[in-house]
PDB file of N, CA and C in Angstrom:
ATOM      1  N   UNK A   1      -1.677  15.406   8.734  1.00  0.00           N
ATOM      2  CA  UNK A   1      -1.351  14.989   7.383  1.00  0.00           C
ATOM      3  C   UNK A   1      -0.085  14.130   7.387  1.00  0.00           C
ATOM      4  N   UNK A   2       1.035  14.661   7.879  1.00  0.00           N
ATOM      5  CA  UNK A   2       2.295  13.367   8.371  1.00  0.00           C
ATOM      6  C   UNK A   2       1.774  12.123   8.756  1.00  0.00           C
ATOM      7  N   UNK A   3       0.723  11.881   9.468  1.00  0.00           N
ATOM      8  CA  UNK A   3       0.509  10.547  10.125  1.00  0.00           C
ATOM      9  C   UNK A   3      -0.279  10.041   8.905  1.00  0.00           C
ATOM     10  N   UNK A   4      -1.169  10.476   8.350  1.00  0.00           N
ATOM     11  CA  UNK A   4      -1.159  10.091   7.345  1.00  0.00           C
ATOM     12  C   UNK A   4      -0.355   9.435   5.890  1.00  0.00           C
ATOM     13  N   UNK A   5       0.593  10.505   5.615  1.00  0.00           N
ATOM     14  CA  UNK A   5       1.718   9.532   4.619  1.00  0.00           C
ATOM     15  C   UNK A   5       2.899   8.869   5.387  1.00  0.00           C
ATOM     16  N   UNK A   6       2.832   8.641   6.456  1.00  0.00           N
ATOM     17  CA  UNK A   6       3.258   8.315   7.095  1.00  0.00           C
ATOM     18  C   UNK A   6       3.040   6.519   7.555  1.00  0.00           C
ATOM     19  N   UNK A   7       1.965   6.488   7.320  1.00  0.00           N
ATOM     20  CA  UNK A   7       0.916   5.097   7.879  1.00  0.00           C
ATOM     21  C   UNK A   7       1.226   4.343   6.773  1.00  0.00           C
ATOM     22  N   UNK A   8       1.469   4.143   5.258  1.00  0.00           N
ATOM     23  CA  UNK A   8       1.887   3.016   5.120  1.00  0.00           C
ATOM     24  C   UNK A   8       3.450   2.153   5.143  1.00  0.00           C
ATOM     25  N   UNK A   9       4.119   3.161   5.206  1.00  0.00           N
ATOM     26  CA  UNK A   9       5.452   2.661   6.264  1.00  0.00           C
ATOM     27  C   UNK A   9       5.741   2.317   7.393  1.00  0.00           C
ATOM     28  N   UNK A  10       5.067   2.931   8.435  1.00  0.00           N
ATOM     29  CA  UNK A  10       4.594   2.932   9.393  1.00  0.00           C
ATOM     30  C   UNK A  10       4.230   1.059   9.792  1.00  0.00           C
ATOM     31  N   UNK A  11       3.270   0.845   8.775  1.00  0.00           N
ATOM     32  CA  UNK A  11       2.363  -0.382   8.766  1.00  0.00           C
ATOM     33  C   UNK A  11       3.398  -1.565   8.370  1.00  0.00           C
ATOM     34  N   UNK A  12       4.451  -1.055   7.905  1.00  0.00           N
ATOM     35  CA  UNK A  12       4.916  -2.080   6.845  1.00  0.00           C
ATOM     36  C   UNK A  12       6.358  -2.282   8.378  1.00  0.00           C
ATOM     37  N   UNK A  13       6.737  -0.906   8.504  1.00  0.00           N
ATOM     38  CA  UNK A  13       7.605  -1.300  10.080  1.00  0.00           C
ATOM     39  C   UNK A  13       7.404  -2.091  11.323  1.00  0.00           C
ATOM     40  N   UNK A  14       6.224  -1.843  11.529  1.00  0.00           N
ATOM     41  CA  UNK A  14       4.831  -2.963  12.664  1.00  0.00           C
ATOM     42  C   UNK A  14       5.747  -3.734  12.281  1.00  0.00           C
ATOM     43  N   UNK A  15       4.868  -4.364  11.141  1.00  0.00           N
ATOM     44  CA  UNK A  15       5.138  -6.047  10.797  1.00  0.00           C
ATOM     45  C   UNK A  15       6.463  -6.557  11.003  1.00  0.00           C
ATOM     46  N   UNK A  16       7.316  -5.437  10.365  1.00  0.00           N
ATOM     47  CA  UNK A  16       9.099  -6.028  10.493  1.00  0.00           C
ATOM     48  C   UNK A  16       8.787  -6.324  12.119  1.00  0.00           C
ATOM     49  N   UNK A  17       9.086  -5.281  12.803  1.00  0.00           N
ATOM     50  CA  UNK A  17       9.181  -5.795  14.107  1.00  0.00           C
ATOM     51  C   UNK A  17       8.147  -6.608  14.689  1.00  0.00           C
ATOM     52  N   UNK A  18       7.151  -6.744  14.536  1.00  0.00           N
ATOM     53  CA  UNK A  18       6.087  -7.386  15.589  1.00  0.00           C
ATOM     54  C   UNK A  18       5.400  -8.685  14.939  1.00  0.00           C
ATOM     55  N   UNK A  19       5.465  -8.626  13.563  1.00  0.00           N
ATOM     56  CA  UNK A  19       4.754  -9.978  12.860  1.00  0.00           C
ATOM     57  C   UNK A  19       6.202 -10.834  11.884  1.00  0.00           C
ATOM     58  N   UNK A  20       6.876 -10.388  12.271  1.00  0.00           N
ATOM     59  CA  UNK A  20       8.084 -11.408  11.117  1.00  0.00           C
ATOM     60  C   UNK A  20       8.098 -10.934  10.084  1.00  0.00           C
ATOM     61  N   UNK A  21       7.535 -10.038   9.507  1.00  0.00           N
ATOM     62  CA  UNK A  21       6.863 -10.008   8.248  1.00  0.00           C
ATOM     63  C   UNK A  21       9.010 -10.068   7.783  1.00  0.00           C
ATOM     64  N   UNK A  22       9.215  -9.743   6.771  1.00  0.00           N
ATOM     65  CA  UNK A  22      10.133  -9.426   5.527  1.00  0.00           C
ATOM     66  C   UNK A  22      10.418  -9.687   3.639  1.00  0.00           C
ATOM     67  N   UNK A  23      10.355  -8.418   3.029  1.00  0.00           N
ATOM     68  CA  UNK A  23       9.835  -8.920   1.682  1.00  0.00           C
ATOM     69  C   UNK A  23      11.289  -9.409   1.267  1.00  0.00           C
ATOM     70  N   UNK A  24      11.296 -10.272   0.030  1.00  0.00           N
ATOM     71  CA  UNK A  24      12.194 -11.164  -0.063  1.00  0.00           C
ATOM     72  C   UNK A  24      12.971  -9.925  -0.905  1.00  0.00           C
ATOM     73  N   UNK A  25      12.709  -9.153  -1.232  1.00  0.00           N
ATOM     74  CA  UNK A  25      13.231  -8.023  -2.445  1.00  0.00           C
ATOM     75  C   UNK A  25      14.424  -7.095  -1.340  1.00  0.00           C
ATOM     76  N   UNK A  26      14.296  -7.505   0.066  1.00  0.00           N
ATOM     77  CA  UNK A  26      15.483  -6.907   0.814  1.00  0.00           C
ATOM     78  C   UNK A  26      16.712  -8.146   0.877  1.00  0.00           C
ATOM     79  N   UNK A  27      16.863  -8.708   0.767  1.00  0.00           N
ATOM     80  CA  UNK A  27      17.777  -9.414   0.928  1.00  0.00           C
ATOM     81  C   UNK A  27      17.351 -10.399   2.119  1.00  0.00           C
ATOM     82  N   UNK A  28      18.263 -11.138   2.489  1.00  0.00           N
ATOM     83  CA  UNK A  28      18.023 -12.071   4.412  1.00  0.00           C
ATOM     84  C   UNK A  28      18.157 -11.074   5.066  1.00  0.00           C
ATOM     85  N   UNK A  29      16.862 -11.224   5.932  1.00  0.00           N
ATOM     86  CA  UNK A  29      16.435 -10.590   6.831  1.00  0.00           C
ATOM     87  C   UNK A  29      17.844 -10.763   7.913  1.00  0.00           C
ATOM     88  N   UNK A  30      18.151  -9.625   8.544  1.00  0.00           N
ATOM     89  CA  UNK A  30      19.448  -9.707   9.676  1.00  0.00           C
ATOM     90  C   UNK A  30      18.745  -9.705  11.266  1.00  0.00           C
ATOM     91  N   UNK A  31      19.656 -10.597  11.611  1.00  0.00           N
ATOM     92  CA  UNK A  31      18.847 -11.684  12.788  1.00  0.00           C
ATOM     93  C   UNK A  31      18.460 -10.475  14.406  1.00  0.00           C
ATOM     94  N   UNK A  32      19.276  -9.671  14.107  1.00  0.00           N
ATOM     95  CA  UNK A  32      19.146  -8.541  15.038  1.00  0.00           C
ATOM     96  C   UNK A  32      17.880  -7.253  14.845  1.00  0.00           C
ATOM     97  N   UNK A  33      16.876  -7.297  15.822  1.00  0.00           N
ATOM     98  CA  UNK A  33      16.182  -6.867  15.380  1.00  0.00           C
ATOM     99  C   UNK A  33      16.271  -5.464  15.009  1.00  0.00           C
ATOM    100  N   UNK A  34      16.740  -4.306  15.373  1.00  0.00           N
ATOM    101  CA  UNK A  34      17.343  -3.128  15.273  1.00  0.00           C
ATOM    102  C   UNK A  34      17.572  -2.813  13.771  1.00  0.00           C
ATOM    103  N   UNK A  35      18.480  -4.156  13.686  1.00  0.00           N
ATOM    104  CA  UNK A  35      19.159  -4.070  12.162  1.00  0.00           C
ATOM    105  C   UNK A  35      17.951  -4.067  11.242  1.00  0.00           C
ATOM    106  N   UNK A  36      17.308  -5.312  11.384  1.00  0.00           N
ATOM    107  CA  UNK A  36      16.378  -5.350  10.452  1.00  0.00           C
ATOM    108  C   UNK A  36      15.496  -4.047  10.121  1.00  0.00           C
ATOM    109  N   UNK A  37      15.037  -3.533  11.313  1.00  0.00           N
ATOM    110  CA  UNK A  37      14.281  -2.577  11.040  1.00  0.00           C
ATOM    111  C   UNK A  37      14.868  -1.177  10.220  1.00  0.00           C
ATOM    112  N   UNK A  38      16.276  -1.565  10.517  1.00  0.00           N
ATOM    113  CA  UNK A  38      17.060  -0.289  10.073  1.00  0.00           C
ATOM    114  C   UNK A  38      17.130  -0.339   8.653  1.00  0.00           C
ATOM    115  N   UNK A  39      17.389  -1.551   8.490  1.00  0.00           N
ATOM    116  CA  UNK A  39      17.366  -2.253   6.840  1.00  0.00           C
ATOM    117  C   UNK A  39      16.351  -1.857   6.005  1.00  0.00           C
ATOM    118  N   UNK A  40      14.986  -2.265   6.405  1.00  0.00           N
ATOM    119  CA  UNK A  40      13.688  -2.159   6.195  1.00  0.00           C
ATOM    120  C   UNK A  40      13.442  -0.504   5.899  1.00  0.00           C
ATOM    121  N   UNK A  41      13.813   0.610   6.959  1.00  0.00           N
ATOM    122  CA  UNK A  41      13.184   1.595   6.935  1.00  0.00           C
ATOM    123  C   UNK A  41      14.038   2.337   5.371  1.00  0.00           C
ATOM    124  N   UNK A  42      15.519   1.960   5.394  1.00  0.00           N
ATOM    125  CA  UNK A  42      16.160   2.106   4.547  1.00  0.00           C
ATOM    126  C   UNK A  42      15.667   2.173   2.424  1.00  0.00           C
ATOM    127  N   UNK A  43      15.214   0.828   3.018  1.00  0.00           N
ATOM    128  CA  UNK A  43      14.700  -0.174   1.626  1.00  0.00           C
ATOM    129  C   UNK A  43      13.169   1.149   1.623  1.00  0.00           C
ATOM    130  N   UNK A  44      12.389   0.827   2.022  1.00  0.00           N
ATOM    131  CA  UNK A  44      11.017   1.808   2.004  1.00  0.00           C
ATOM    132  C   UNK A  44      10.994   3.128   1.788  1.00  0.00           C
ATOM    133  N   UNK A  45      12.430   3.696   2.489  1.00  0.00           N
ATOM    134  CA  UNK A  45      12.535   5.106   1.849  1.00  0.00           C
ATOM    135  C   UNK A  45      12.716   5.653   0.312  1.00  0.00           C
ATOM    136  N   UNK A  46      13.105   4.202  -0.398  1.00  0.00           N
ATOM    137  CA  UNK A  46      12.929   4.245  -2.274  1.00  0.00           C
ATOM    138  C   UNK A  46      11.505   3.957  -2.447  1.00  0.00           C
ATOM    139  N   UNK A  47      10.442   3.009  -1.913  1.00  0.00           N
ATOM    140  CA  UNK A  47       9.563   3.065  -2.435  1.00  0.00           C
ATOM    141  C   UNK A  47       8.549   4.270  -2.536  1.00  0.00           C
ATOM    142  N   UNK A  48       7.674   4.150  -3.590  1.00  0.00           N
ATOM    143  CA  UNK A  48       7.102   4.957  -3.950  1.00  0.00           C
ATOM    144  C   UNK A  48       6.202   5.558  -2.809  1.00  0.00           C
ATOM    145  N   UNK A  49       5.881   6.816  -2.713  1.00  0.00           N
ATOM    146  CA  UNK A  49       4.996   7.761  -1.585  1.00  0.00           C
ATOM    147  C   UNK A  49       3.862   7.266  -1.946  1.00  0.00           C
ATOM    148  N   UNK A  50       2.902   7.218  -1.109  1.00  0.00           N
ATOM    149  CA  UNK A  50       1.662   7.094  -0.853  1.00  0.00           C
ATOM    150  C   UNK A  50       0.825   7.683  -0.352  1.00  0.00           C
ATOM    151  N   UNK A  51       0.005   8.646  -1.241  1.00  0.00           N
ATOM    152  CA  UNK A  51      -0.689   9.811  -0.808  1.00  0.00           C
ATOM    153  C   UNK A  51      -2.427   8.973  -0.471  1.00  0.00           C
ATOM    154  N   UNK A  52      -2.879   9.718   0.934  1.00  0.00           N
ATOM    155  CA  UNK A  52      -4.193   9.301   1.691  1.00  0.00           C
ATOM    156  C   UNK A  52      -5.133   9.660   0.593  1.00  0.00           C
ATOM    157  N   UNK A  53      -6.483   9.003   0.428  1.00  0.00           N
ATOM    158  CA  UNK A  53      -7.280   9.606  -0.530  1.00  0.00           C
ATOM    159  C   UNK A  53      -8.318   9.867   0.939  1.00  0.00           C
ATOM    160  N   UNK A  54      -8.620   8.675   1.745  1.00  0.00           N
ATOM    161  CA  UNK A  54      -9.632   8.644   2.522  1.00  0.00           C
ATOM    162  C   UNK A  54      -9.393   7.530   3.904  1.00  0.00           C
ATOM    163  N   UNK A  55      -9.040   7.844   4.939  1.00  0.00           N
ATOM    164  CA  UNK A  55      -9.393   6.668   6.053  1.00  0.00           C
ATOM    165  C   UNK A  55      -7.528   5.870   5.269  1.00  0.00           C
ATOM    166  N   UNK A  56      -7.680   4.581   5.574  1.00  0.00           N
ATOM    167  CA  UNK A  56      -6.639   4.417   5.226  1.00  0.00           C
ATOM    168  C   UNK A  56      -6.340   3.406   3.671  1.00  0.00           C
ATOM    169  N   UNK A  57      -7.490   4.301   3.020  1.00  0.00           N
ATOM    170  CA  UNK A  57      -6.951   4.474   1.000  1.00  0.00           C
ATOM    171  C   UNK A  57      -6.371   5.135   0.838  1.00  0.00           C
ATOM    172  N   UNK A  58      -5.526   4.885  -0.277  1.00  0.00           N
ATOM    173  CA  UNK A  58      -4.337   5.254  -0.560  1.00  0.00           C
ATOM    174  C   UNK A  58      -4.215   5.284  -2.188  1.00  0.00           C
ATOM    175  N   UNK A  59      -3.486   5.929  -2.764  1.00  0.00           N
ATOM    176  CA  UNK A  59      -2.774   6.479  -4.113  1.00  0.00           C
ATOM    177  C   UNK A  59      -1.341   6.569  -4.315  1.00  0.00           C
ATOM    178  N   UNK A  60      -0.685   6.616  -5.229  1.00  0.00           N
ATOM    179  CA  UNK A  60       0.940   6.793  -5.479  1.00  0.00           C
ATOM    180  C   UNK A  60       0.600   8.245  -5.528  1.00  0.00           C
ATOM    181  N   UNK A  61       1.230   8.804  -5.200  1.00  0.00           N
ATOM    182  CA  UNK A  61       2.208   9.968  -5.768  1.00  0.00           C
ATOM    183  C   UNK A  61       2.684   9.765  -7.029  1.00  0.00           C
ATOM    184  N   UNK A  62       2.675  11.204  -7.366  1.00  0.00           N
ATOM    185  CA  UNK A  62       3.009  11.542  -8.706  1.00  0.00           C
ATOM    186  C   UNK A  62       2.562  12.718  -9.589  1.00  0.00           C
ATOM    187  N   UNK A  63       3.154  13.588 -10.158  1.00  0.00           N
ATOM    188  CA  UNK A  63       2.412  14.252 -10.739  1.00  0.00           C
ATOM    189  C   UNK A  63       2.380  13.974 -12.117  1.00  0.00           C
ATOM    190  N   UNK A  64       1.095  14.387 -12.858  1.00  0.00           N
ATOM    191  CA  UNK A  64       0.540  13.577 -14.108  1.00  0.00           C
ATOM    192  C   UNK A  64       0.033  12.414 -14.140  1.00  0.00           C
ATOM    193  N   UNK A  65       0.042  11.896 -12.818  1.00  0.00           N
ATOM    194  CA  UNK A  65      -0.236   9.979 -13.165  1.00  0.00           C
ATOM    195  C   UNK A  65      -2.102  10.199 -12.748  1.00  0.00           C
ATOM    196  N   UNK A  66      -2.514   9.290 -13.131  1.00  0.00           N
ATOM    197  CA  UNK A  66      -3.703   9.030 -13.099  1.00  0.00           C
ATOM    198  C   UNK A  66      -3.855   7.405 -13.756  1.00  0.00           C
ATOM    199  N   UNK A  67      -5.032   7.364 -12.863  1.00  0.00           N
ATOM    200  CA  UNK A  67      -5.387   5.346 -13.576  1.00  0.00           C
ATOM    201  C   UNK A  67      -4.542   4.358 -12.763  1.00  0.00           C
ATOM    202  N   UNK A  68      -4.250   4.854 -11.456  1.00  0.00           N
ATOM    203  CA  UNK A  68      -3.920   3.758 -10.479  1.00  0.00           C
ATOM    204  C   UNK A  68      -4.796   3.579  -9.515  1.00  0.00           C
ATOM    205  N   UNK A  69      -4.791   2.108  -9.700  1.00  0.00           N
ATOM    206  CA  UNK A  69      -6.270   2.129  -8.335  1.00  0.00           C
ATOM    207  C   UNK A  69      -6.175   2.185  -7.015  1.00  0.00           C
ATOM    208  N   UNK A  70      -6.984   2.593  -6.444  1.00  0.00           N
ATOM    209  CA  UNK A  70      -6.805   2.869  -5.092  1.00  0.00           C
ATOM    210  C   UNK A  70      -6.870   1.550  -4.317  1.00  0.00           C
ATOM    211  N   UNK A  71      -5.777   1.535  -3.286  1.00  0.00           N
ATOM    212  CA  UNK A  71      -5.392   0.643  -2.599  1.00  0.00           C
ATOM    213  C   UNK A  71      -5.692   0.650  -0.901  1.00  0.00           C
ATOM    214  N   UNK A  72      -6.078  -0.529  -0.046  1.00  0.00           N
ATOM    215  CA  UNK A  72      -6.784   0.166   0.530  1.00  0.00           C
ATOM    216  C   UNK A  72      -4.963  -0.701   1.829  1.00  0.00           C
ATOM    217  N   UNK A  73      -4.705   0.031   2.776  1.00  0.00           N
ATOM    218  CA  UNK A  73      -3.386  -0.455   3.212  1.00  0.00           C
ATOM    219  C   UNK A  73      -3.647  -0.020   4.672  1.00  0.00           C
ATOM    220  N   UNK A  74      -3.350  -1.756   5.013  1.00  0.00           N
ATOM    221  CA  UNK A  74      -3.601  -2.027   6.580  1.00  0.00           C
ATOM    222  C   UNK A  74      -2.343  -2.499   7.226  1.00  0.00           C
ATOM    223  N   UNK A  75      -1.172  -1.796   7.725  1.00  0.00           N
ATOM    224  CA  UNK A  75      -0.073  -2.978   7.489  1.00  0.00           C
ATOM    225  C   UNK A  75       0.523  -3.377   6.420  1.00  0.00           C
ATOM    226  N   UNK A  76       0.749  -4.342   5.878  1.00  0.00           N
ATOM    227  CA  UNK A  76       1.371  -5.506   4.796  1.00  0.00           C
ATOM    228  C   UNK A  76      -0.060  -5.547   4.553  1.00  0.00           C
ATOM    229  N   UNK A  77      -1.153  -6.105   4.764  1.00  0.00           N
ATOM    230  CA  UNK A  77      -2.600  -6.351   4.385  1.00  0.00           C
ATOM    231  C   UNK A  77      -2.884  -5.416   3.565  1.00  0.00           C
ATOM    232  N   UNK A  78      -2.795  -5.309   2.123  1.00  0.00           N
ATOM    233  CA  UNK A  78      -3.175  -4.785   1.034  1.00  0.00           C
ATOM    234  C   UNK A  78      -3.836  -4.772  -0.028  1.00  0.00           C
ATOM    235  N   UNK A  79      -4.985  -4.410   0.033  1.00  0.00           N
ATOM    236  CA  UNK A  79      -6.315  -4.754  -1.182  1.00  0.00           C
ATOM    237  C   UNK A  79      -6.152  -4.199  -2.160  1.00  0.00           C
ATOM    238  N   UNK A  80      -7.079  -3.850  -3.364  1.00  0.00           N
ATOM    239  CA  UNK A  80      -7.462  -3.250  -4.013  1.00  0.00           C
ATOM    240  C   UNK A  80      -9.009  -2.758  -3.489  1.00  0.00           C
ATOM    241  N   UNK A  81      -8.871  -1.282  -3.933  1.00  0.00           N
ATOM    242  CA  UNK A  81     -10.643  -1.073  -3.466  1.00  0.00           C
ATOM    243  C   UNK A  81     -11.540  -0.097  -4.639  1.00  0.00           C
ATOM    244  N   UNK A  82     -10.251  -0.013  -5.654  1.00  0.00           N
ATOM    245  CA  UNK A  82     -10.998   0.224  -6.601  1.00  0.00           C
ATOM    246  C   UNK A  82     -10.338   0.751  -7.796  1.00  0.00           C
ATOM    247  N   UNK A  83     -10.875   0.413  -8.990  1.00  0.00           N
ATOM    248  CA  UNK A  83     -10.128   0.728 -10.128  1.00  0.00           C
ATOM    249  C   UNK A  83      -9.119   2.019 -10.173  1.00  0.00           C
ATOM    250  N   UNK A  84      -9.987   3.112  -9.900  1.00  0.00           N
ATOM    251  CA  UNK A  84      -9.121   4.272 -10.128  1.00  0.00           C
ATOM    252  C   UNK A  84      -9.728   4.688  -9.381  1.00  0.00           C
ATOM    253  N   UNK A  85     -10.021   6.100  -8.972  1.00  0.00           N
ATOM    254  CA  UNK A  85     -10.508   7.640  -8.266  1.00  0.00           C
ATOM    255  C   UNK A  85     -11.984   7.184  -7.978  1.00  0.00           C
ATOM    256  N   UNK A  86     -12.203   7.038  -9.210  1.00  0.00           N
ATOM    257  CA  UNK A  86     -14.035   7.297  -9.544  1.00  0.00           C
ATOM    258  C   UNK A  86     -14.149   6.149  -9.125  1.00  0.00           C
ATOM    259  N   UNK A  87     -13.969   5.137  -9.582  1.00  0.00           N
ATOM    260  CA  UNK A  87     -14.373   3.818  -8.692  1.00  0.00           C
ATOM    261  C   UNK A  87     -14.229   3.559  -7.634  1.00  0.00           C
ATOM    262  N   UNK A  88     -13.273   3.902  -6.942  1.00  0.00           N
ATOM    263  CA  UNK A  88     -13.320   3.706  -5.659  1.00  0.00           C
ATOM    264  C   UNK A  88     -14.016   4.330  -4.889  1.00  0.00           C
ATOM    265  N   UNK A  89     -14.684   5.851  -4.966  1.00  0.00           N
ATOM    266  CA  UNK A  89     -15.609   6.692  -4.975  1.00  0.00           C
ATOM    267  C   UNK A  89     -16.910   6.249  -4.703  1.00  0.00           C
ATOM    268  N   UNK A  90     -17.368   5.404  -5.730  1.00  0.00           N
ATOM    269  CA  UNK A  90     -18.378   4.092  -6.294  1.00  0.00           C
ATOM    270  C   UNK A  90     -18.296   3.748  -4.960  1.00  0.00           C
ATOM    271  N   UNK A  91     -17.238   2.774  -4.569  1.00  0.00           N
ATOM    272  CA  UNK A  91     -16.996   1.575  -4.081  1.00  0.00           C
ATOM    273  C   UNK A  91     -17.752   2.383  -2.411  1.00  0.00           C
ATOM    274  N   UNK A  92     -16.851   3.277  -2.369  1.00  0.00           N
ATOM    275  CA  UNK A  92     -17.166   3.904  -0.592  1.00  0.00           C
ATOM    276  C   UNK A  92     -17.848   4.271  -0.191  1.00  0.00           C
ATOM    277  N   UNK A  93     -18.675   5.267  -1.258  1.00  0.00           N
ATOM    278  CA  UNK A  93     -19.314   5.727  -0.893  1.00  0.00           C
ATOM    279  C   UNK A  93     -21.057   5.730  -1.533  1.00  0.00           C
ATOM    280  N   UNK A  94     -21.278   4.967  -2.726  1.00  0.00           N
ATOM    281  CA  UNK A  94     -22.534   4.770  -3.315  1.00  0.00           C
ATOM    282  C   UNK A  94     -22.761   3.214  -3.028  1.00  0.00           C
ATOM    283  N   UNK A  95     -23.856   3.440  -3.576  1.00  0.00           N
ATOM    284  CA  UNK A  95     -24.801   2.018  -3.023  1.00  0.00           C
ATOM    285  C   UNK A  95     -23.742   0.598  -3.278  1.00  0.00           C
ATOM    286  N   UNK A  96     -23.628  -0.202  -2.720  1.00  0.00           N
ATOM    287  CA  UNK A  96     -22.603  -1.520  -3.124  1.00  0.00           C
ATOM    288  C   UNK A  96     -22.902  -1.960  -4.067  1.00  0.00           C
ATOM    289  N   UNK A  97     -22.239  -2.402  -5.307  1.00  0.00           N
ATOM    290  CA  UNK A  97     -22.757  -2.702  -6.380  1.00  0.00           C
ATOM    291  C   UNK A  97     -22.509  -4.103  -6.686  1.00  0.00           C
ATOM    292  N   UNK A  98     -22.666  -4.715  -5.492  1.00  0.00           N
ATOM    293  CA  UNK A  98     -22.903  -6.110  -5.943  1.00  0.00           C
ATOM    294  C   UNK A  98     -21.553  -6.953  -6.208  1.00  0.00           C
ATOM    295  N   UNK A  99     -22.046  -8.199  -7.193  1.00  0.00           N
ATOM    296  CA  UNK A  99     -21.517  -9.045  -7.952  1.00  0.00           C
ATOM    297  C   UNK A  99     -20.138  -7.960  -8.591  1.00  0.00           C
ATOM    298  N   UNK A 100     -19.456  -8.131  -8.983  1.00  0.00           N
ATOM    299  CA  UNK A 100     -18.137  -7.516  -9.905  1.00  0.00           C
ATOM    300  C   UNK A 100     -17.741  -9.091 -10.672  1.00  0.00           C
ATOM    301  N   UNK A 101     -18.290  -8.343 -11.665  1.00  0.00           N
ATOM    302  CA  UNK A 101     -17.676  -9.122 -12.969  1.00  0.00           C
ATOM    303  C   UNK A 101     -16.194  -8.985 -13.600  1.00  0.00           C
ATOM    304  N   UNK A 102     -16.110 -10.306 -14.478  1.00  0.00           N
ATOM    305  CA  UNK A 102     -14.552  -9.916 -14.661  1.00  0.00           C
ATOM    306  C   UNK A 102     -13.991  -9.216 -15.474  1.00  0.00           C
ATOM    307  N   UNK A 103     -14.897  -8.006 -15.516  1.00  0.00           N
ATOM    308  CA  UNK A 103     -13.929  -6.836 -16.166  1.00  0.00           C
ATOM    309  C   UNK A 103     -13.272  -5.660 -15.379  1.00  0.00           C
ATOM    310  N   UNK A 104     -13.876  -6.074 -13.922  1.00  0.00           N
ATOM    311  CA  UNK A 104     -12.916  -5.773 -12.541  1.00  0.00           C
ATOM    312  C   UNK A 104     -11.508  -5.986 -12.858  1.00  0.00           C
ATOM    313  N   UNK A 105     -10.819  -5.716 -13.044  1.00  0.00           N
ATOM    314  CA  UNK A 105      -9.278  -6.366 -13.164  1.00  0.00           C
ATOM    315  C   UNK A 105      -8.276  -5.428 -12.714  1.00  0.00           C
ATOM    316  N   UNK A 106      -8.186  -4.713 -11.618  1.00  0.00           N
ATOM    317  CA  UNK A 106      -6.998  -4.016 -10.856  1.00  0.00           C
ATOM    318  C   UNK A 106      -5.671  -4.254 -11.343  1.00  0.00           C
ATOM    319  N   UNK A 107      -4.692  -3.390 -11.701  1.00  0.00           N
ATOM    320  CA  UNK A 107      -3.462  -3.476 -12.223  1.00  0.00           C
ATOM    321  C   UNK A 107      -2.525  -2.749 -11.318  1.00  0.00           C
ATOM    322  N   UNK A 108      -1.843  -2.752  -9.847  1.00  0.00           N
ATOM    323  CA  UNK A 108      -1.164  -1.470  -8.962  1.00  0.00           C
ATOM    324  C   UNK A 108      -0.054  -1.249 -10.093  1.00  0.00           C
ATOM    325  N   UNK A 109       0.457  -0.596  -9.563  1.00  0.00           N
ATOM    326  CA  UNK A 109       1.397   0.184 -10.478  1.00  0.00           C
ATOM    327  C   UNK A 109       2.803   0.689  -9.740  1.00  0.00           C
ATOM    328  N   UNK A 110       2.479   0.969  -8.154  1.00  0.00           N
ATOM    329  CA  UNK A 110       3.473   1.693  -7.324  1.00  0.00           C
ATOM    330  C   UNK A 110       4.881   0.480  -7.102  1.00  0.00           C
ATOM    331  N   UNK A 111       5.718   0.421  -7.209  1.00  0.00           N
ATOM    332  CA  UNK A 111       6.854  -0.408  -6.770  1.00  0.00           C
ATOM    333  C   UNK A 111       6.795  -1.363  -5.718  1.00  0.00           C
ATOM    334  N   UNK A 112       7.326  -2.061  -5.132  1.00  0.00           N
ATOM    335  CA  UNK A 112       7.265  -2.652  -4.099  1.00  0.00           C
ATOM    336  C   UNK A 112       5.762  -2.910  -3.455  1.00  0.00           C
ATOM    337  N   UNK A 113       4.669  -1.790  -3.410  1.00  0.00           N
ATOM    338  CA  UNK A 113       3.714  -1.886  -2.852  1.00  0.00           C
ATOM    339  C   UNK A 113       2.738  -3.040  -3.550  1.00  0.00           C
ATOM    340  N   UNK A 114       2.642  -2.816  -4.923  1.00  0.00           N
ATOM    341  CA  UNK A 114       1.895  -3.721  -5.687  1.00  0.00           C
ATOM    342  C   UNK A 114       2.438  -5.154  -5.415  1.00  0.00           C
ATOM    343  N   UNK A 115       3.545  -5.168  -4.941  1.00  0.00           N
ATOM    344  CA  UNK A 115       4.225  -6.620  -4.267  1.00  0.00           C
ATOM    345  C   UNK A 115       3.724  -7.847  -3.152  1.00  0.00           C
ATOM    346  N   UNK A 116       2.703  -6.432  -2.610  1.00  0.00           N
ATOM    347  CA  UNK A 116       2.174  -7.052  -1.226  1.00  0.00           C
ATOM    348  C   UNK A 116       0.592  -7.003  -1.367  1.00  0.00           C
ATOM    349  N   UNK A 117       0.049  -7.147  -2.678  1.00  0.00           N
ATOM    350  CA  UNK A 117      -1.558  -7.258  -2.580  1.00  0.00           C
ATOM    351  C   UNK A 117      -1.501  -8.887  -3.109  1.00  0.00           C
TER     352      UNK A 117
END
């Protein structure tokens, strides 16, 4: 279960070190790599938790919240995979439903994370 809430920080540390990645919401990136990462792990420890629903979908944390859609988080590579609970449900596990019309309209909600879809 750790490696689990664990994995989208995790994903987002990769990138600092191994893909360049850096969100502009930290400040200039510091040219030492150590630092950066130190910076980074720093900055991520405010963002919002990210509880596993399935594989590597994901939810905010929170208690009482409901009506955030599930996000599906690879790294920095961050989708939407489905409106809320039940839809994404839909999405994974029942027949593909095709075409999505535009009343599809995903809204994230979590801090920083909704930054990177």
């Amino acid at each position: 279960m750790r490696r689990q809430l664990d994995w989208p920080v995790e994903g987002v540390l990769l990138d600092v070190e191994h893909n360049a990645f850096w969100y502009e919401g930290w400040g200039e990136r510091p040219a030492d790599g150590t630092a950066a990462l130190d910076t980074a792990r720093r900055f991520l420890a405010e963002a919002p938790v990210m509880v596993p629903v399935y594989a590597h979908r994901y939810l905010p944390a929170g208690r009482g919240c409901f009506g955030h859609p599930v996000l599906s988080m690879w790294q920095t590579d961050i989708i939407y995979y489905g409106l809320d609970l039940a839809d994404y449900i839909h999405q994974e596990f029942d027949e593909a439903r095709g075409e999505v019309d535009g009343s599809w309209n995903p809204r994230a909600t979590a801090p920083f994370w909704r930054d990177l879809l």
